[in-house]
N, C-alpha and C. Protein backbone atom coordinates (compact mmCIF):
# COMPACT_ATOMS: atom_id res chain seq x y z
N UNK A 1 53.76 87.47 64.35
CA UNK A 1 53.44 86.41 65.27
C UNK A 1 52.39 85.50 64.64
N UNK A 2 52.80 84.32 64.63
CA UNK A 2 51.68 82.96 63.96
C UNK A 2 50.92 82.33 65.35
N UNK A 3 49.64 82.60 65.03
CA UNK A 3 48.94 81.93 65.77
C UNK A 3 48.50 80.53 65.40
N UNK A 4 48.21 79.53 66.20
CA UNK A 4 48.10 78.16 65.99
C UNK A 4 46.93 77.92 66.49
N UNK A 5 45.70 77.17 65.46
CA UNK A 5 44.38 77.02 66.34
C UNK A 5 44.40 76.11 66.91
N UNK A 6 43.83 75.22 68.19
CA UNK A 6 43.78 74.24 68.35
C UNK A 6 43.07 74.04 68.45
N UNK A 7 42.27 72.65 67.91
CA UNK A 7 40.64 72.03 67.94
C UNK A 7 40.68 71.60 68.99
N UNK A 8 39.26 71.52 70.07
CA UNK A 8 39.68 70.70 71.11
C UNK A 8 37.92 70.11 70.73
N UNK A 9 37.91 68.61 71.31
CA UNK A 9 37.01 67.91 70.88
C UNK A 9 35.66 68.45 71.10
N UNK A 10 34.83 68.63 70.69
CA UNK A 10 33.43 69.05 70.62
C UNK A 10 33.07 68.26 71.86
N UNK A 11 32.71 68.26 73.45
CA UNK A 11 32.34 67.59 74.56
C UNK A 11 30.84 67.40 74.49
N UNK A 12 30.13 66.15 74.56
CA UNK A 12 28.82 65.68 74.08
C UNK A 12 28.71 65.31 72.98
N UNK A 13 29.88 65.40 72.00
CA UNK A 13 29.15 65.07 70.83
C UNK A 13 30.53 63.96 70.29
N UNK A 14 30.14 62.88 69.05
CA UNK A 14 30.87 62.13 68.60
C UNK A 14 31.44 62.75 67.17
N UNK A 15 32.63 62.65 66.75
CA UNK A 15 32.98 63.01 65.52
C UNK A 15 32.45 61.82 64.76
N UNK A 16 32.20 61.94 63.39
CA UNK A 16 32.08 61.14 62.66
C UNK A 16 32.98 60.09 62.32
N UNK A 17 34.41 60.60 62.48
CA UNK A 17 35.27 59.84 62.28
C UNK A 17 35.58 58.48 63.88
N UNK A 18 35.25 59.32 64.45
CA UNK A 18 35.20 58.13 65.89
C UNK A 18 34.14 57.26 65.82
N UNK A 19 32.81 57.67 65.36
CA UNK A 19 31.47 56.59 65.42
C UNK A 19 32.10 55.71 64.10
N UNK A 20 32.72 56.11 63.35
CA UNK A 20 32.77 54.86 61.95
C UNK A 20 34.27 54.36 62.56
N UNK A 21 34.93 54.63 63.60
CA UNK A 21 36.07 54.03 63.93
C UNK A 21 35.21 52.46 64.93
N UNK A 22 34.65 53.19 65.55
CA UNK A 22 33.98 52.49 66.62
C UNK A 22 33.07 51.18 65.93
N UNK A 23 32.25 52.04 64.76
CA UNK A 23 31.05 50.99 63.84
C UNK A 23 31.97 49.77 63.68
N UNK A 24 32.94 50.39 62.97
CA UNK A 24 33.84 49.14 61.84
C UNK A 24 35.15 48.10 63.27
N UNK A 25 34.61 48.37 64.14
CA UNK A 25 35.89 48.00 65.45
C UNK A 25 34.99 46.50 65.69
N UNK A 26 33.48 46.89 66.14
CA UNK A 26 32.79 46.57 66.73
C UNK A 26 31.73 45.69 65.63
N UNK A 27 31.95 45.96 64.37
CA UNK A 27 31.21 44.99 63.59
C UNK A 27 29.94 44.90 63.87
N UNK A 28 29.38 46.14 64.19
CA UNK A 28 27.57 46.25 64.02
C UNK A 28 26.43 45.72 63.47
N UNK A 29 26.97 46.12 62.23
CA UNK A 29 26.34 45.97 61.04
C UNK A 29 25.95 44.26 60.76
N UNK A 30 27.21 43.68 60.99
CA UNK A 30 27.08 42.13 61.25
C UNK A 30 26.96 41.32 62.10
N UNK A 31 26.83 42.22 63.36
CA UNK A 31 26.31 40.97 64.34
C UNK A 31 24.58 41.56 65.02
N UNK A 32 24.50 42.18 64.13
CA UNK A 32 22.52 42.72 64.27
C UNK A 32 22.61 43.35 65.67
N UNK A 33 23.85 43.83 66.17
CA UNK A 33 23.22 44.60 67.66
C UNK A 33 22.95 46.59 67.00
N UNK A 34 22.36 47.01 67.74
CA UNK A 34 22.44 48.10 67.42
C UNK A 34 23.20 49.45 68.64
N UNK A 35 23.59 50.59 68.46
CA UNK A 35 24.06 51.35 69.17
C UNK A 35 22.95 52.75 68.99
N UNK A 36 23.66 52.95 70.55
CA UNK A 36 23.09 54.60 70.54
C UNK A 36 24.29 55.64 71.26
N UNK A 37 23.71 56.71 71.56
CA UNK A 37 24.85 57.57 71.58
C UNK A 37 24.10 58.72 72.78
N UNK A 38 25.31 58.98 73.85
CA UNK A 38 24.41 59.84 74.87
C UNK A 38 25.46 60.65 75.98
N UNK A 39 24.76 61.31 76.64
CA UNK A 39 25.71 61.72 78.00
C UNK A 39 26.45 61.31 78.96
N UNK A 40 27.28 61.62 79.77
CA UNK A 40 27.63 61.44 80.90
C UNK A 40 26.75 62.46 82.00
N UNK A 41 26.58 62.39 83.15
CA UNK A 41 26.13 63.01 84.28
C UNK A 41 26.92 65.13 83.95
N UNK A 42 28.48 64.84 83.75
CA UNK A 42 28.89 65.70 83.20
C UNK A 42 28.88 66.38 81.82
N UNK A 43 28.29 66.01 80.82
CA UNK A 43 28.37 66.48 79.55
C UNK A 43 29.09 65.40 78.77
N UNK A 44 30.02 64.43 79.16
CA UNK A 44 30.97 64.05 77.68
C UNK A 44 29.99 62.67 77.46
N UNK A 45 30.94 62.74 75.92
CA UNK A 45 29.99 61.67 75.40
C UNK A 45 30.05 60.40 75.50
N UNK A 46 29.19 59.51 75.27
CA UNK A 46 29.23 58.43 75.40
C UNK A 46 28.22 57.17 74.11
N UNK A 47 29.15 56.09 74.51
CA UNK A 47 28.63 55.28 72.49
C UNK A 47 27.94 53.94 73.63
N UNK A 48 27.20 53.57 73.13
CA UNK A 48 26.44 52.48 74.05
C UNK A 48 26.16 51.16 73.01
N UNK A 49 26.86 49.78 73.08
CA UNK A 49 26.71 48.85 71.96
C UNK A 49 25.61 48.47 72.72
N UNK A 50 24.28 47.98 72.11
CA UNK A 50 23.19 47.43 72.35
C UNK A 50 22.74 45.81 71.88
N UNK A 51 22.49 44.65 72.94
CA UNK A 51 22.35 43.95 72.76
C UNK A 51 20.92 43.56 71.47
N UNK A 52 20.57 42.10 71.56
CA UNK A 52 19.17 41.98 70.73
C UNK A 52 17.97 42.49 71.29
N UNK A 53 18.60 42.70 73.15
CA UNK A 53 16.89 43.02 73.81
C UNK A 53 17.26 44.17 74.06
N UNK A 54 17.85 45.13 73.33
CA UNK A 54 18.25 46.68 73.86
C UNK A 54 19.32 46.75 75.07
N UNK A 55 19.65 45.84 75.77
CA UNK A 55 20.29 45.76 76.70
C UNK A 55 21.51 46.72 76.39
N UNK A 56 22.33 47.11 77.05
CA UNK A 56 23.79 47.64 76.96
C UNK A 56 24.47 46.88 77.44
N UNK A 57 25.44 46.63 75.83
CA UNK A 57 26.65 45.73 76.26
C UNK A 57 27.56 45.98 76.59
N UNK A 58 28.04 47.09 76.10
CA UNK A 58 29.52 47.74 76.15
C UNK A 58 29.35 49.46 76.18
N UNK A 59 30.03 50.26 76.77
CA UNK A 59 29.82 51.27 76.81
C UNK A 59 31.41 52.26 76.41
N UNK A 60 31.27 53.08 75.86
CA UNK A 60 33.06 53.85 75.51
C UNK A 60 32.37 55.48 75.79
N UNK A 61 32.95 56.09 76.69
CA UNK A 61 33.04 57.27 77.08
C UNK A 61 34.03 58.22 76.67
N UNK A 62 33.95 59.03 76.73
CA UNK A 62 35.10 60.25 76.06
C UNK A 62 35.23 61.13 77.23
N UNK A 63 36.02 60.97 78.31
CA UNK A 63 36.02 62.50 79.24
C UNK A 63 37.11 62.75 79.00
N UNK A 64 37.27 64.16 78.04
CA UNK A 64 38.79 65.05 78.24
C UNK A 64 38.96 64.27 76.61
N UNK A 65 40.46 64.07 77.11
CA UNK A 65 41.15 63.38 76.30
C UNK A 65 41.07 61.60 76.40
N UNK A 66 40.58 61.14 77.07
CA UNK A 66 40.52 59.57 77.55
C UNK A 66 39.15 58.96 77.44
N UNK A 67 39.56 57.79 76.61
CA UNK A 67 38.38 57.12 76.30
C UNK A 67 38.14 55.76 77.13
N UNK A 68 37.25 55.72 77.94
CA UNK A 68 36.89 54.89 78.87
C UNK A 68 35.89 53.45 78.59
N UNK A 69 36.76 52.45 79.03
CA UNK A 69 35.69 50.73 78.06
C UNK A 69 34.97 50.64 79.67
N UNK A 70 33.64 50.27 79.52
CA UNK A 70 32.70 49.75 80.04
C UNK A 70 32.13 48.48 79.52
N UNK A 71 31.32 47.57 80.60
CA UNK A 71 30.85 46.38 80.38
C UNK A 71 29.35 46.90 80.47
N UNK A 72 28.35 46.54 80.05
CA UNK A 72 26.81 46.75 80.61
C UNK A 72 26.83 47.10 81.73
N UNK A 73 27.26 46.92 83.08
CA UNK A 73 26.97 46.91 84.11
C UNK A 73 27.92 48.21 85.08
N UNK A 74 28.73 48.24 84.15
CA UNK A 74 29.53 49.62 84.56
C UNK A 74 31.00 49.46 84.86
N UNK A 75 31.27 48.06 85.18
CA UNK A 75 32.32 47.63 85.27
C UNK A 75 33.63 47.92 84.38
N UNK A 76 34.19 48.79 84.85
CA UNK A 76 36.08 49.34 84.02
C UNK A 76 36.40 48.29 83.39
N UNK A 77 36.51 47.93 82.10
CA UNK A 77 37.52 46.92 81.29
C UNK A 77 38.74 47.53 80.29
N UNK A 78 38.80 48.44 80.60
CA UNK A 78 40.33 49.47 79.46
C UNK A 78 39.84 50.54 79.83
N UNK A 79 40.93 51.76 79.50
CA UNK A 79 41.27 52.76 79.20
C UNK A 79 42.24 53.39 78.66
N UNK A 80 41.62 54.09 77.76
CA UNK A 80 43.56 54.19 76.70
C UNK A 80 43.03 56.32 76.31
N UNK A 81 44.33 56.59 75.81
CA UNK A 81 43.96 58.32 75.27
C UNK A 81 43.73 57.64 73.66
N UNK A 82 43.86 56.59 73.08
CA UNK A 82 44.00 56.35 71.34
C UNK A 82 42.65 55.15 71.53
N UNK A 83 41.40 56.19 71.15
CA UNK A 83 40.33 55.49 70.47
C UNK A 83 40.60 54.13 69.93
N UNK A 84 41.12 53.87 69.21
CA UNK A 84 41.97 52.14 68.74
C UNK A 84 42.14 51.00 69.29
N UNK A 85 42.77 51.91 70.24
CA UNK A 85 43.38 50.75 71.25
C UNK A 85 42.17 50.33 72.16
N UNK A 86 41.33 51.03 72.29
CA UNK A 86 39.86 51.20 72.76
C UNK A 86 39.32 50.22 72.23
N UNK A 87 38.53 50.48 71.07
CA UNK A 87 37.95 49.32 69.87
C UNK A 87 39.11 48.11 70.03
N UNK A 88 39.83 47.99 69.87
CA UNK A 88 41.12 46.83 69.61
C UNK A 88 40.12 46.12 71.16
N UNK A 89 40.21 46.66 71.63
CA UNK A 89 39.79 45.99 73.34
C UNK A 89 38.65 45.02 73.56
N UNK A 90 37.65 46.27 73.30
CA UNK A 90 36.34 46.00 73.13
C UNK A 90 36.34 44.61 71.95
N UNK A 91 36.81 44.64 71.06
CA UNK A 91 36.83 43.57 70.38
C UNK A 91 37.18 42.11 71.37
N UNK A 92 38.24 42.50 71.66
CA UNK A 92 38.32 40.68 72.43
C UNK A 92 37.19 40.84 73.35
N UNK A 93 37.06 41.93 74.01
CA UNK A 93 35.62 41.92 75.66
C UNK A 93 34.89 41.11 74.26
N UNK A 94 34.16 41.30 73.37
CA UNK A 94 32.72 40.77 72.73
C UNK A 94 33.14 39.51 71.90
N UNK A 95 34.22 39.29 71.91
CA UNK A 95 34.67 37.42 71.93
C UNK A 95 34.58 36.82 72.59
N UNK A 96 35.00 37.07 73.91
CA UNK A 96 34.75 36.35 75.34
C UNK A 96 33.83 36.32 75.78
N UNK A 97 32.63 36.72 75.13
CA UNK A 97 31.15 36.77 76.29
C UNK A 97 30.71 35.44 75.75
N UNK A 98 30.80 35.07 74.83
CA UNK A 98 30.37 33.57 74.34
C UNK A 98 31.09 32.77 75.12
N UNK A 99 32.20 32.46 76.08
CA UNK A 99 32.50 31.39 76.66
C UNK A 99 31.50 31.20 77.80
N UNK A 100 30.80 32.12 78.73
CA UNK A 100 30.26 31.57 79.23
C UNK A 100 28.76 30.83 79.14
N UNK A 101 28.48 30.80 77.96
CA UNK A 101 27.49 29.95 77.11
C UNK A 101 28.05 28.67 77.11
N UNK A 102 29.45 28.78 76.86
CA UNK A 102 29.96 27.30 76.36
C UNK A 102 29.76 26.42 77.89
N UNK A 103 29.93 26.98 78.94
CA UNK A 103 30.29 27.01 80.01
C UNK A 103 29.33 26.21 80.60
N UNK A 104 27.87 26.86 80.48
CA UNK A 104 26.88 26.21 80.85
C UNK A 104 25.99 25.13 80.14
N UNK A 105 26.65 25.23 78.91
CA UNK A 105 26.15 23.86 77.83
C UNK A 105 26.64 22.81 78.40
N UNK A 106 28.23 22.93 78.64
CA UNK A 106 28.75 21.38 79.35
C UNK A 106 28.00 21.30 80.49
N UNK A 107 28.42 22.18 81.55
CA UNK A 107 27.65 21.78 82.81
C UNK A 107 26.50 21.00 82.59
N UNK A 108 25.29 21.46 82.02
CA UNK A 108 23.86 20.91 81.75
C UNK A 108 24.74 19.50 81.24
N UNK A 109 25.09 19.42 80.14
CA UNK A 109 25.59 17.93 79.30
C UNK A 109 26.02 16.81 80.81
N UNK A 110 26.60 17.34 81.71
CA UNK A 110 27.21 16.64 82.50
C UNK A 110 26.44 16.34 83.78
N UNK A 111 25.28 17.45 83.92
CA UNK A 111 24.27 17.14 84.90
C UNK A 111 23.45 15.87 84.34
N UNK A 112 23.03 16.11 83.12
CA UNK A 112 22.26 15.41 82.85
C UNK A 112 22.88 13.48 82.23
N UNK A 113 24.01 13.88 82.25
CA UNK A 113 24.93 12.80 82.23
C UNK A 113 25.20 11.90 83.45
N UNK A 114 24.98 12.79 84.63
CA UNK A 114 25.00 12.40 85.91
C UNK A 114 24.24 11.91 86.39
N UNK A 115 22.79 12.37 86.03
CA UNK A 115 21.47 12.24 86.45
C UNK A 115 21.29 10.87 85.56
N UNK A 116 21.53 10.49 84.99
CA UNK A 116 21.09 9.41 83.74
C UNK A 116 21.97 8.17 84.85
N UNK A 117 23.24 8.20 84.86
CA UNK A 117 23.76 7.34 85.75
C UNK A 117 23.49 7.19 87.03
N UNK A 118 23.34 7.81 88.27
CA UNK A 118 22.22 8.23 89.01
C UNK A 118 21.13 7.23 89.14
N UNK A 119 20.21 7.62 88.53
CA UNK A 119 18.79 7.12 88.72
C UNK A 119 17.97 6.76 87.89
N UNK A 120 18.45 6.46 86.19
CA UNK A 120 17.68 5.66 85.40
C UNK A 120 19.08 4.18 85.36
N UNK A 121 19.93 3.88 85.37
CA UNK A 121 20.18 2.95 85.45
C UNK A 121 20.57 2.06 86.34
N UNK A 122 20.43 2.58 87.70
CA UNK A 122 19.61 1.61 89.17
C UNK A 122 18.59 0.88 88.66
N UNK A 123 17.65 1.88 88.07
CA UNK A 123 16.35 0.85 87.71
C UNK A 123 16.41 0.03 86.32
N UNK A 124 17.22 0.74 85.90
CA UNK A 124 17.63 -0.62 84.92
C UNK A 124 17.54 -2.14 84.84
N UNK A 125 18.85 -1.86 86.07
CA UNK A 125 19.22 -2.94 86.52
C UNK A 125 18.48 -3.89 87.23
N UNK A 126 17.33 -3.18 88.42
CA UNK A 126 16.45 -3.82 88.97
C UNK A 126 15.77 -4.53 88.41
N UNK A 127 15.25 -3.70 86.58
CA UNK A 127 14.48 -4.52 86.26
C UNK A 127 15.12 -5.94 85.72
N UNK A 128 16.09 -5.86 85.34
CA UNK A 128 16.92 -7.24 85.07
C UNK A 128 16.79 -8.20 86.49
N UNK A 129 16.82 -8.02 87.36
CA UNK A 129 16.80 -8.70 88.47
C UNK A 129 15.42 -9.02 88.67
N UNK A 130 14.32 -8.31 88.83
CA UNK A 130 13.06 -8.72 88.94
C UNK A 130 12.63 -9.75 87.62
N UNK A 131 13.00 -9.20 86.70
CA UNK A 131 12.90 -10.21 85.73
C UNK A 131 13.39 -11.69 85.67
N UNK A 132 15.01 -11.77 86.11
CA UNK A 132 15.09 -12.94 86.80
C UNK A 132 14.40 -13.79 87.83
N UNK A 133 13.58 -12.95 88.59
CA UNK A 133 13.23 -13.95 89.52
C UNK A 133 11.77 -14.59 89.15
N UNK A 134 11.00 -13.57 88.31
CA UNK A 134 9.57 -13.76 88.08
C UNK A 134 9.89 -14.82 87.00
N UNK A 135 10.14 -14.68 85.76
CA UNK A 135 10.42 -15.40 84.81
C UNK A 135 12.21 -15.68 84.52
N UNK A 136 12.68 -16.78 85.16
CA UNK A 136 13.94 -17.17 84.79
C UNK A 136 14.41 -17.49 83.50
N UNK A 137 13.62 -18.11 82.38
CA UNK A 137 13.33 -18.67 81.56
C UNK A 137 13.95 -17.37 80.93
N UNK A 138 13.11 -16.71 81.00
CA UNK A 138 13.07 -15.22 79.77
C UNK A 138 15.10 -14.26 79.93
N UNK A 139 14.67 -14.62 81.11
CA UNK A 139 16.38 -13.78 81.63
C UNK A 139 17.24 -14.38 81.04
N UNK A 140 17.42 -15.53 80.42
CA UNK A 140 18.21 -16.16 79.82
C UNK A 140 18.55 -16.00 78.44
N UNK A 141 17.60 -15.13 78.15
CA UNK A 141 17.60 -14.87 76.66
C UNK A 141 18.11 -13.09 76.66
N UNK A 142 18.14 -12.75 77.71
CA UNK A 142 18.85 -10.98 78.47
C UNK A 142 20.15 -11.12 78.40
């Protein structure tokens, strides 16, 4: 009779081969965030991408066999059983957080675009008009 071992994942802890799956998914190294690595309430593990102010950006859990995508805030964004498809994920989630930067650059561009039309060129105009009436002479040369 052949017995067959089966590995079953070490619970709390990361293989090496999953943290350098995860490093190289997530491009660490080059975008200066840093990670740490920790529990669940239950024991399994968990990889935490860390913003510039320590913040947590992204979070990937391991319970069982299933690896679970988190946002900072706790919010479900994937779940897959193939680590990969995990990272594959997480990759577009940390492309998309820059749109809403873009988001609020226009807005401001367009407030302040608004504001300019608005209420510095009313008085613009006034002053062209006051100017006409005090000195006509000069308005003619406006």
């Amino acid at each position: 009779m052949n017995v067959i071992a089966f590995r079953k994942p070490q619970i709390g802890r990361w293989t090496e081969s999953e943290l350098r799956a995860l490093g190289e998914a997530l491009d660490i190294g080059r975008r200066g965030q840093g990670w740490d690595v920790g529990l669940t309430d239950q024991g399994d593990a968990q990889f935490y991408l860390l913003g510039p102010d320590q913040a947590c950006t992204l979070c990937v859990s391991r319970i069982g066999g299933l690896y679970i995508l988190e946002d900072g805030e706790g919010t479900l964004l994937f779940e897959h059983k193939s680590l990969q498809c995990v990272a594959i994920h997480a990759q577009r989630v940390l492309r998309r957080t820059r749109w809403p930067l873009v988001a609020r650059v226009v807005m401001v561009w367009c407030a302040i675009r608004h504001m300019i039309n608005d209420r510095v060129e009313p008085v613009l105009l006034e002053g062209e008009e006051l100017l006409a009436h005090i000195a006509p002479q000069l308005a003619a040369y406006v």
